[in-house]
PDB file of N, CA and C in Angstrom:
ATOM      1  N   UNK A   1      88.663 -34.355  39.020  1.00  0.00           N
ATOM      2  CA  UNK A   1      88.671 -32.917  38.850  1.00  0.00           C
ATOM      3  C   UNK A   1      87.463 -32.365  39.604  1.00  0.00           C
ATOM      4  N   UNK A   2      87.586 -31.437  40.546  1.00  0.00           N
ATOM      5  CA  UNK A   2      86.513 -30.607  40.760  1.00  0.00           C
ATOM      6  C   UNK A   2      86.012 -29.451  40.670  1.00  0.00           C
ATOM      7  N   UNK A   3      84.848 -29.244  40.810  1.00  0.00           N
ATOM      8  CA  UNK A   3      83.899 -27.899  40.053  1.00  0.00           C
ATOM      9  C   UNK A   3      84.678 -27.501  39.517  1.00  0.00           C
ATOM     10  N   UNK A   4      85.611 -26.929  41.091  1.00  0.00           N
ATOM     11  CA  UNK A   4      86.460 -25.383  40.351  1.00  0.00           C
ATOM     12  C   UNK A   4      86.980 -25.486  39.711  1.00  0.00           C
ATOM     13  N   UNK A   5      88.161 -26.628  40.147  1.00  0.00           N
ATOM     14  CA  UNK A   5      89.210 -26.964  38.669  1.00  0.00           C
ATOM     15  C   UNK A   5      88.516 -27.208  37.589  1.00  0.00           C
ATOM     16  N   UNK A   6      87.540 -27.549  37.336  1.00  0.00           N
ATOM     17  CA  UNK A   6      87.002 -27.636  35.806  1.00  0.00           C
ATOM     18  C   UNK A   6      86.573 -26.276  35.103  1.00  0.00           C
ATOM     19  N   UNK A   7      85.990 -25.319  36.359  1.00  0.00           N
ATOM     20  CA  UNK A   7      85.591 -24.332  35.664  1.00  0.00           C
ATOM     21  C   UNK A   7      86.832 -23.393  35.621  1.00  0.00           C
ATOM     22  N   UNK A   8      88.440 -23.504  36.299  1.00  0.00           N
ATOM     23  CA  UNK A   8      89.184 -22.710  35.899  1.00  0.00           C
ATOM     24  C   UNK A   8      90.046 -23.526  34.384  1.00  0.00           C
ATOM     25  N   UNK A   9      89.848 -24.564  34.307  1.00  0.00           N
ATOM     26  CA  UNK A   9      90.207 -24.981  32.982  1.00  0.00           C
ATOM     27  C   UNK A   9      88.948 -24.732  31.944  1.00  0.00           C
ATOM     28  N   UNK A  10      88.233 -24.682  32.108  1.00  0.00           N
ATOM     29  CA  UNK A  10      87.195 -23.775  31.006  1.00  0.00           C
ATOM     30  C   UNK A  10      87.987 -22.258  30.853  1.00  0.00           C
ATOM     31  N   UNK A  11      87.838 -21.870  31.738  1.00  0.00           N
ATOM     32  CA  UNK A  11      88.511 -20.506  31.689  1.00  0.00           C
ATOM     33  C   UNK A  11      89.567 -19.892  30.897  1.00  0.00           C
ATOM     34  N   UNK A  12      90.606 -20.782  31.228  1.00  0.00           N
ATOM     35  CA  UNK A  12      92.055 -20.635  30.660  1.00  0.00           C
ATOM     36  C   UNK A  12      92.108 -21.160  29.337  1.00  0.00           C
ATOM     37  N   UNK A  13      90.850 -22.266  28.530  1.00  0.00           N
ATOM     38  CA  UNK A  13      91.022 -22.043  27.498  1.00  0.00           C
ATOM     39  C   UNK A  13      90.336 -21.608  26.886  1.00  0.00           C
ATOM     40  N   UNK A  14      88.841 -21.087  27.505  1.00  0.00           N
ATOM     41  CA  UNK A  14      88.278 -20.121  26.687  1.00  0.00           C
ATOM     42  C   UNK A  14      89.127 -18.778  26.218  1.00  0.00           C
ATOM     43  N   UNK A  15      90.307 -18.128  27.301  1.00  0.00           N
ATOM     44  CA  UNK A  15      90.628 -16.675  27.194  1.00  0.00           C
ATOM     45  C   UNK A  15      92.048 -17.200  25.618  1.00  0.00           C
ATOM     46  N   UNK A  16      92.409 -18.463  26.426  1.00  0.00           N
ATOM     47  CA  UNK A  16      93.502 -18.798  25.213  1.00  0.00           C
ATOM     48  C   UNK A  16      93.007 -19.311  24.117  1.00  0.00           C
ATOM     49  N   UNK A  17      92.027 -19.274  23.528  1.00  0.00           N
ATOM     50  CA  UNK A  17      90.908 -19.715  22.481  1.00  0.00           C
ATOM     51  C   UNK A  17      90.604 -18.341  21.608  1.00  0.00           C
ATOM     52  N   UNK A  18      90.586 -17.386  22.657  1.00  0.00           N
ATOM     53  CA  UNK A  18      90.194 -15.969  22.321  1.00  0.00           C
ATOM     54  C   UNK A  18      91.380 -15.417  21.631  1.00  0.00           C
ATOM     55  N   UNK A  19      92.074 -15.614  22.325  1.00  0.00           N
ATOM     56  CA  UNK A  19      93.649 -14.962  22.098  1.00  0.00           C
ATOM     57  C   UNK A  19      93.928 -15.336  20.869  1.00  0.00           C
ATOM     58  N   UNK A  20      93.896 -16.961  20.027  1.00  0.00           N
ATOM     59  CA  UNK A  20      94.211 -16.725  18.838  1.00  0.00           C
ATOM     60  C   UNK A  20      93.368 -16.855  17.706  1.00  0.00           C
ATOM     61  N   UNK A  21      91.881 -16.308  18.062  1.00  0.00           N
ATOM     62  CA  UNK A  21      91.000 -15.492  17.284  1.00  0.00           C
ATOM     63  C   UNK A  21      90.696 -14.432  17.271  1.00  0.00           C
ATOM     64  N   UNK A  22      91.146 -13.643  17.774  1.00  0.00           N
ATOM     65  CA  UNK A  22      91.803 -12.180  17.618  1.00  0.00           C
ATOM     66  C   UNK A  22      91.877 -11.736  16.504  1.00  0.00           C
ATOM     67  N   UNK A  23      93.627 -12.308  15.774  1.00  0.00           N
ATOM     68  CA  UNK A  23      93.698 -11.397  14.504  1.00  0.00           C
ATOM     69  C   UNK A  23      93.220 -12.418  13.231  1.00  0.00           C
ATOM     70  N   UNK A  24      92.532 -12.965  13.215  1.00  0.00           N
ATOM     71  CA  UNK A  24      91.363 -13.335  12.209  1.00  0.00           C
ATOM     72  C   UNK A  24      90.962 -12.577  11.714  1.00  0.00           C
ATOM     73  N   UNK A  25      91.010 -12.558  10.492  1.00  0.00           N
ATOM     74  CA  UNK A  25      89.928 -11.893  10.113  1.00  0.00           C
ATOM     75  C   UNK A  25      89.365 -10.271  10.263  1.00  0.00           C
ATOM     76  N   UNK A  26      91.184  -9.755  10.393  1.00  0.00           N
ATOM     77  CA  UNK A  26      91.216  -8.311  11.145  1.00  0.00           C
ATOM     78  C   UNK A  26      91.893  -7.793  10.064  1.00  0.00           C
ATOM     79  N   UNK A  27      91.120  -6.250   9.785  1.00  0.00           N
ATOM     80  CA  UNK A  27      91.085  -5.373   8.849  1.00  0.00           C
ATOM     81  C   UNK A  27      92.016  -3.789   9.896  1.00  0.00           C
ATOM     82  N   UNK A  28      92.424  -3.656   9.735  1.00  0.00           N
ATOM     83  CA  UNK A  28      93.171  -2.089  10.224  1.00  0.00           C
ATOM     84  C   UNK A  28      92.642  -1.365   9.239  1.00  0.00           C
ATOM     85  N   UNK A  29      92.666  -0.448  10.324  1.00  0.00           N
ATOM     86  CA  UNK A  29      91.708   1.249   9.643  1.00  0.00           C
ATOM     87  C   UNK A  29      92.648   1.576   8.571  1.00  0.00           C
ATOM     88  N   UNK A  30      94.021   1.537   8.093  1.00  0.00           N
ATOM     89  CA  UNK A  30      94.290   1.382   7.057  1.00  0.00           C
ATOM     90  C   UNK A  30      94.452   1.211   6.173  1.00  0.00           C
ATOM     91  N   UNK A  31      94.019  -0.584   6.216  1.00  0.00           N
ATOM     92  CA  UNK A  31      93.659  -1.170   4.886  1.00  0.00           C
ATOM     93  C   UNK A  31      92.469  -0.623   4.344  1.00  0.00           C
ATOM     94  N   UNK A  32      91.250  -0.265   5.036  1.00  0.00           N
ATOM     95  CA  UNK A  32      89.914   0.032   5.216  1.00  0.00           C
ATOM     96  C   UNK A  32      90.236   1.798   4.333  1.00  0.00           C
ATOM     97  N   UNK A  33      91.226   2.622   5.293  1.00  0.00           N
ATOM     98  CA  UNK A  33      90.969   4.085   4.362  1.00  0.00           C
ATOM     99  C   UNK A  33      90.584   4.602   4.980  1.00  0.00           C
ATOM    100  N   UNK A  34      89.904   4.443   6.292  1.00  0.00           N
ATOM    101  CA  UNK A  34      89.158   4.961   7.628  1.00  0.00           C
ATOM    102  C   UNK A  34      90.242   5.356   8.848  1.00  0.00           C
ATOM    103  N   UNK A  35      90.973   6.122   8.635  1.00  0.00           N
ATOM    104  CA  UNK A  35      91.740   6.391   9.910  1.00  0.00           C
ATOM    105  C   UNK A  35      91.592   7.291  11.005  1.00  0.00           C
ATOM    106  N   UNK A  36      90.609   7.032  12.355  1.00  0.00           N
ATOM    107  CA  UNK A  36      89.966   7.868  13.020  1.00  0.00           C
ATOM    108  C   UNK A  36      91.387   8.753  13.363  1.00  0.00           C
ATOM    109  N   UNK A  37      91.102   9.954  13.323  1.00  0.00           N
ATOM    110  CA  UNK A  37      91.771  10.738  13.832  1.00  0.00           C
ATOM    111  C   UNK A  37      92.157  10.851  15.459  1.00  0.00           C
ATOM    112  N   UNK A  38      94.069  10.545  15.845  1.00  0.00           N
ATOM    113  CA  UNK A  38      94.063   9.982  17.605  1.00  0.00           C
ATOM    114  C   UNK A  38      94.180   8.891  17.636  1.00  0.00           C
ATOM    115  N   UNK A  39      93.751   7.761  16.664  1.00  0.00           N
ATOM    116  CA  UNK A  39      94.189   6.614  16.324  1.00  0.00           C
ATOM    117  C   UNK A  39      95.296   6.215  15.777  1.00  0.00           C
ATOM    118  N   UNK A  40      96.417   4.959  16.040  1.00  0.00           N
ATOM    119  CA  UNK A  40      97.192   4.619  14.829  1.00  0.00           C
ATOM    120  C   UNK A  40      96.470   4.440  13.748  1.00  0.00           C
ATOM    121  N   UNK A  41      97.128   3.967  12.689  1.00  0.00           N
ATOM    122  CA  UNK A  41      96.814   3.451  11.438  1.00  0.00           C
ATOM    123  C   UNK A  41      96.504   2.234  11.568  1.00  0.00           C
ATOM    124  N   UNK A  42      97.088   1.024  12.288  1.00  0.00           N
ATOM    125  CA  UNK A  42      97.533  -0.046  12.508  1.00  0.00           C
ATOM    126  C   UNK A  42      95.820  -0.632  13.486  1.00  0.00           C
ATOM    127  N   UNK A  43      95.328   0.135  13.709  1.00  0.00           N
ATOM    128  CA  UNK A  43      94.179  -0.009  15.262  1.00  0.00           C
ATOM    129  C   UNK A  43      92.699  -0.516  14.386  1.00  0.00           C
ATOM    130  N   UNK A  44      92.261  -1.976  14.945  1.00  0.00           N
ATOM    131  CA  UNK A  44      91.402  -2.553  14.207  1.00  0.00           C
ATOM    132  C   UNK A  44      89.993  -1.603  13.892  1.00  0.00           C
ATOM    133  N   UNK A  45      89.719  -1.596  12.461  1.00  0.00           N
ATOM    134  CA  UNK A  45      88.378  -0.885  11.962  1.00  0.00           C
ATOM    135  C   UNK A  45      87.251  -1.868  12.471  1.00  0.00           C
ATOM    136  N   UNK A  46      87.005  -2.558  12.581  1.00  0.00           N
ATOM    137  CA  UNK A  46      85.399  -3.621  13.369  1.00  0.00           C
ATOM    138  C   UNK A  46      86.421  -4.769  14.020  1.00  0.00           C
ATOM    139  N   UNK A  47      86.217  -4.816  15.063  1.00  0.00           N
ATOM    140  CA  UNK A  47      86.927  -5.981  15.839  1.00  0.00           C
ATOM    141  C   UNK A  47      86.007  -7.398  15.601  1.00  0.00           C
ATOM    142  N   UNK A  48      84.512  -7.054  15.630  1.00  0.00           N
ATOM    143  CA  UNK A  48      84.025  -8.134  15.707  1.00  0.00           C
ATOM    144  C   UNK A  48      83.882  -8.921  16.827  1.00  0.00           C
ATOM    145  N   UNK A  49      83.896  -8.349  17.958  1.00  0.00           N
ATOM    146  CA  UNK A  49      84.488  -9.292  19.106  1.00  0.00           C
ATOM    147  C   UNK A  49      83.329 -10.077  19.521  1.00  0.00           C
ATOM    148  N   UNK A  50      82.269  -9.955  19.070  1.00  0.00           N
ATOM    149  CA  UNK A  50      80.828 -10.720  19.893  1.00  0.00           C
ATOM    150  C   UNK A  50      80.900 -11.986  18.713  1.00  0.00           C
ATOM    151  N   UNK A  51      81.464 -12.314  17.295  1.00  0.00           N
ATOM    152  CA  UNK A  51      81.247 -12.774  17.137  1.00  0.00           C
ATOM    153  C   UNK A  51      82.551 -14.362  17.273  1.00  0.00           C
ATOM    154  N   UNK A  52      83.765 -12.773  17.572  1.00  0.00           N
ATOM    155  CA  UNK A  52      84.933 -13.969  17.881  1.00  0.00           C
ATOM    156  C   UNK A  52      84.398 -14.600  19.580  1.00  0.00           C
ATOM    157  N   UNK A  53      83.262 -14.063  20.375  1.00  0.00           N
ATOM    158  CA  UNK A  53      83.428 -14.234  21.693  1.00  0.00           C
ATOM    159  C   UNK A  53      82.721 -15.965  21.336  1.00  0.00           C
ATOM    160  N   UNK A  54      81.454 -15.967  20.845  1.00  0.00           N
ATOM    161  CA  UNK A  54      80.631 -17.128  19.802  1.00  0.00           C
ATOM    162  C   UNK A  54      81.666 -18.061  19.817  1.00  0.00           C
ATOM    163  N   UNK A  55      82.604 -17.765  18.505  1.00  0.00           N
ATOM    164  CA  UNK A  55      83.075 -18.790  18.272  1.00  0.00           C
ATOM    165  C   UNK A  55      84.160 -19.922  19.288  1.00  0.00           C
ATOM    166  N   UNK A  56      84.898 -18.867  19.956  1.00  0.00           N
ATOM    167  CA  UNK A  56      85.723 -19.194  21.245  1.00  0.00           C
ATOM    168  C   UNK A  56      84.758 -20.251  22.405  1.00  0.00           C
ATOM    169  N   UNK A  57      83.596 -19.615  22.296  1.00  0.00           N
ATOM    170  CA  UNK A  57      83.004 -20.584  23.631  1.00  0.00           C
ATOM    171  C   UNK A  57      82.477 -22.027  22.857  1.00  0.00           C
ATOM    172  N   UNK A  58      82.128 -22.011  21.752  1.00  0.00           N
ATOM    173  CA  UNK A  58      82.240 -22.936  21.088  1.00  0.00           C
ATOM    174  C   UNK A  58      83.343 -23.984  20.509  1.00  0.00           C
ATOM    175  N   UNK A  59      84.692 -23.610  20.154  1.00  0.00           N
ATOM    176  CA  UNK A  59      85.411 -24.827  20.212  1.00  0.00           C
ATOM    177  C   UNK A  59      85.980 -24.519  22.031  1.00  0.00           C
ATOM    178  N   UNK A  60      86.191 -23.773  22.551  1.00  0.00           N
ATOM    179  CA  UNK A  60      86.375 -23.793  23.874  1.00  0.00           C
ATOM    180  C   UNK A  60      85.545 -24.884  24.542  1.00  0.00           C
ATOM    181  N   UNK A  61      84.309 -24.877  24.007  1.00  0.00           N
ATOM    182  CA  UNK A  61      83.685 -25.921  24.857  1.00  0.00           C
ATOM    183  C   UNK A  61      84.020 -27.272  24.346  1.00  0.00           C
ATOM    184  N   UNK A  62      84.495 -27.364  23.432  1.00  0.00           N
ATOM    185  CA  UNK A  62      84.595 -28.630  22.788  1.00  0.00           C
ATOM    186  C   UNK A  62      86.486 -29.215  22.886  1.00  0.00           C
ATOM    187  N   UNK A  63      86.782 -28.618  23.305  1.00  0.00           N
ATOM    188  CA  UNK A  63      88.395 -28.868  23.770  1.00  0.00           C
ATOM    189  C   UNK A  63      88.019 -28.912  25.606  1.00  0.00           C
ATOM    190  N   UNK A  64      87.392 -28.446  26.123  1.00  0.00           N
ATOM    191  CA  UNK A  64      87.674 -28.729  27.821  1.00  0.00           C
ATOM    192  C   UNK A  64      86.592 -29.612  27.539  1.00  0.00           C
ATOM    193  N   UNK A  65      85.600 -30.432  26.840  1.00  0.00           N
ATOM    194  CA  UNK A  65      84.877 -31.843  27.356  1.00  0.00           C
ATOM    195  C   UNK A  65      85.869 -32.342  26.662  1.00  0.00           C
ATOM    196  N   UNK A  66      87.008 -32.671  25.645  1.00  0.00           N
ATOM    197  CA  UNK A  66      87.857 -33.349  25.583  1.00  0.00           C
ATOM    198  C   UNK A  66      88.872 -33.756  26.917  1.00  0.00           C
ATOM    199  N   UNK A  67      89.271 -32.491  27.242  1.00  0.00           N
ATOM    200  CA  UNK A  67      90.090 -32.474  28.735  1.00  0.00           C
ATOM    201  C   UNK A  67      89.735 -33.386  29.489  1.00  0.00           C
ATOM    202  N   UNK A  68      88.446 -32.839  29.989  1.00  0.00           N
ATOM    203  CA  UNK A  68      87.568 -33.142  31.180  1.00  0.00           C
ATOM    204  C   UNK A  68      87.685 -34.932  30.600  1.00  0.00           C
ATOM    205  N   UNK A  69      87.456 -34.909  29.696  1.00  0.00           N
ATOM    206  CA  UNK A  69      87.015 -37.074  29.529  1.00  0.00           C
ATOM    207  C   UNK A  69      88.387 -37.824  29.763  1.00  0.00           C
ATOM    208  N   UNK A  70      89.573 -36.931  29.403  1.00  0.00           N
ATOM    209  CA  UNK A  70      90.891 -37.416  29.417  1.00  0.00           C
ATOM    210  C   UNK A  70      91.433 -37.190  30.943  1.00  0.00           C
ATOM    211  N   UNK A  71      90.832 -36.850  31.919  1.00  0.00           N
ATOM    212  CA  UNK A  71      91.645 -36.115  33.425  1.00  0.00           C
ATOM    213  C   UNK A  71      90.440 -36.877  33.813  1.00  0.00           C
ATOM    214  N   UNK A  72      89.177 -37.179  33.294  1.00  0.00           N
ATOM    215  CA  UNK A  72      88.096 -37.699  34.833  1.00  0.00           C
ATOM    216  C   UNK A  72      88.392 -39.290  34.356  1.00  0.00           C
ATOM    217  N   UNK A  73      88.484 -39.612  33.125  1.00  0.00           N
ATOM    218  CA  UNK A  73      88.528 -40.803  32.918  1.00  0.00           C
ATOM    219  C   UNK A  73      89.732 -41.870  33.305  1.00  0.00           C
ATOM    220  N   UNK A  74      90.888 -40.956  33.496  1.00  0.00           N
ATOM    221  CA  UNK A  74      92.358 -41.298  34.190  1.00  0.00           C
ATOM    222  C   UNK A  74      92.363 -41.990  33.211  1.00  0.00           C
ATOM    223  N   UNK A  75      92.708 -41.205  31.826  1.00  0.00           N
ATOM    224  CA  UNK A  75      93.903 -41.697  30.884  1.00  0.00           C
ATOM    225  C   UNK A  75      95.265 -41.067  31.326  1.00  0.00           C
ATOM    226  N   UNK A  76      95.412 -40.013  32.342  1.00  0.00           N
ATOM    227  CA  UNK A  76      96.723 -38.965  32.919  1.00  0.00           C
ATOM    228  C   UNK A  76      96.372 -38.653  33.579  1.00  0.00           C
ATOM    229  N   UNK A  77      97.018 -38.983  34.655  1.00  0.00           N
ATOM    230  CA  UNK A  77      97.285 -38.559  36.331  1.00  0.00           C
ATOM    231  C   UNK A  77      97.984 -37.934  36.741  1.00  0.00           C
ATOM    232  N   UNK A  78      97.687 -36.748  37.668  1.00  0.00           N
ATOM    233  CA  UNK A  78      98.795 -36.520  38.074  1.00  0.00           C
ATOM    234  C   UNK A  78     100.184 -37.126  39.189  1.00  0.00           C
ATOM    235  N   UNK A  79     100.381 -38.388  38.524  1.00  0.00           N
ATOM    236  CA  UNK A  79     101.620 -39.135  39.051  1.00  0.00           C
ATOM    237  C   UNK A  79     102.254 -39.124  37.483  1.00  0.00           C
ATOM    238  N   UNK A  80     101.548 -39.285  36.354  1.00  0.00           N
ATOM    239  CA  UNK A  80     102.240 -39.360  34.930  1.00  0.00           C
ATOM    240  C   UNK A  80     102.962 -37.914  35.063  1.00  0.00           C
ATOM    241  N   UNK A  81     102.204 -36.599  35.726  1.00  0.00           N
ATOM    242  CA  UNK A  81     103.065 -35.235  35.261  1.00  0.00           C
ATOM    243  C   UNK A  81     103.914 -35.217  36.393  1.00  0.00           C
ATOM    244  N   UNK A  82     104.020 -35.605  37.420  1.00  0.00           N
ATOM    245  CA  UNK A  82     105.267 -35.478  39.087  1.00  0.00           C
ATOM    246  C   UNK A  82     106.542 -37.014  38.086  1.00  0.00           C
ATOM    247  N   UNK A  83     106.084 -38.027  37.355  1.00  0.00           N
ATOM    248  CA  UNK A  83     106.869 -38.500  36.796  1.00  0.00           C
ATOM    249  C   UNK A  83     107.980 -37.932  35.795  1.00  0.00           C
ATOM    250  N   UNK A  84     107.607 -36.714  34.779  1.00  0.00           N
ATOM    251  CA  UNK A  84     108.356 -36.068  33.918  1.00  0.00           C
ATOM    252  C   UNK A  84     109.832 -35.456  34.795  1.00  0.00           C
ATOM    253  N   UNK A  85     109.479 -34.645  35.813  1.00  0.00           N
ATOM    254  CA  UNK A  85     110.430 -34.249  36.724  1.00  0.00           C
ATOM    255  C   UNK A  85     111.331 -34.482  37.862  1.00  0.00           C
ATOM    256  N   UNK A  86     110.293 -35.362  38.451  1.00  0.00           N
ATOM    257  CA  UNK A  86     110.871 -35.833  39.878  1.00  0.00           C
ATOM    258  C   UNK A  86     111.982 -36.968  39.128  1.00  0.00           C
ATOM    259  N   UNK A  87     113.076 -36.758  39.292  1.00  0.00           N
ATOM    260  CA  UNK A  87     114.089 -38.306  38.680  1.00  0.00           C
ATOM    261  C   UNK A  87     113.665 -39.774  40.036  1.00  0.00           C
ATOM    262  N   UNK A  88     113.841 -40.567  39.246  1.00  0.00           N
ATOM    263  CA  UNK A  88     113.760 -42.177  40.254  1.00  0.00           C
ATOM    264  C   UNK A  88     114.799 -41.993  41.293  1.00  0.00           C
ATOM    265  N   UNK A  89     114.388 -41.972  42.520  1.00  0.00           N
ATOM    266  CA  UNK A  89     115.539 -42.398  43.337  1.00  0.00           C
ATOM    267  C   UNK A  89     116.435 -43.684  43.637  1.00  0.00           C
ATOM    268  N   UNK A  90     115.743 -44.762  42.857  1.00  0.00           N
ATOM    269  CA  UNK A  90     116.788 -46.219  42.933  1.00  0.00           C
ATOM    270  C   UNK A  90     117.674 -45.549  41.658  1.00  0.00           C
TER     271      UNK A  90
END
């Protein structure tokens, strides 16, 4: 794997890390009683996002050095993923 590819697989699972810490722990201005006026009802009262950003880069980091040991260490190659599709020609 190199740089880049490592740092665009950091990437893709930091944002997909993010994505399902999102609705954690999410309160709508509804439940709350706080409904800014121009707002739905439905539209988060504290998102929290600096602390969901924390937690994301943290197991984020700890799922791509999993990756990274499983792709540099060649437990899976890419001949194991061109194997799933390509059929045998004998």
């Amino acid at each position: 794997m190199s740089l880049t590819g490592g740092v665009v697989l950091y990437a893709v699972v930091w944002v997909l890390v993010l994505f399902v810490l999102l609705p954690f722990g999410q309160q709508s201005q509804a439940d709350v009683g706080q409904i800014v006026p121009g707002t739905p009802a439905g539209a988060p009262h504290e998102p929290k996002l600096k602390k969901k950003a924390i937690w994301a880069t943290i197991i984020a980091t700890i799922i791509w050095a999993v990756l990274a040991y499983i792709i540099l260490g060649g437990f899976f190659t890419r001949a194991d993923v061109e194997g799933w599709w390509v059929p045998d020609a004998g």
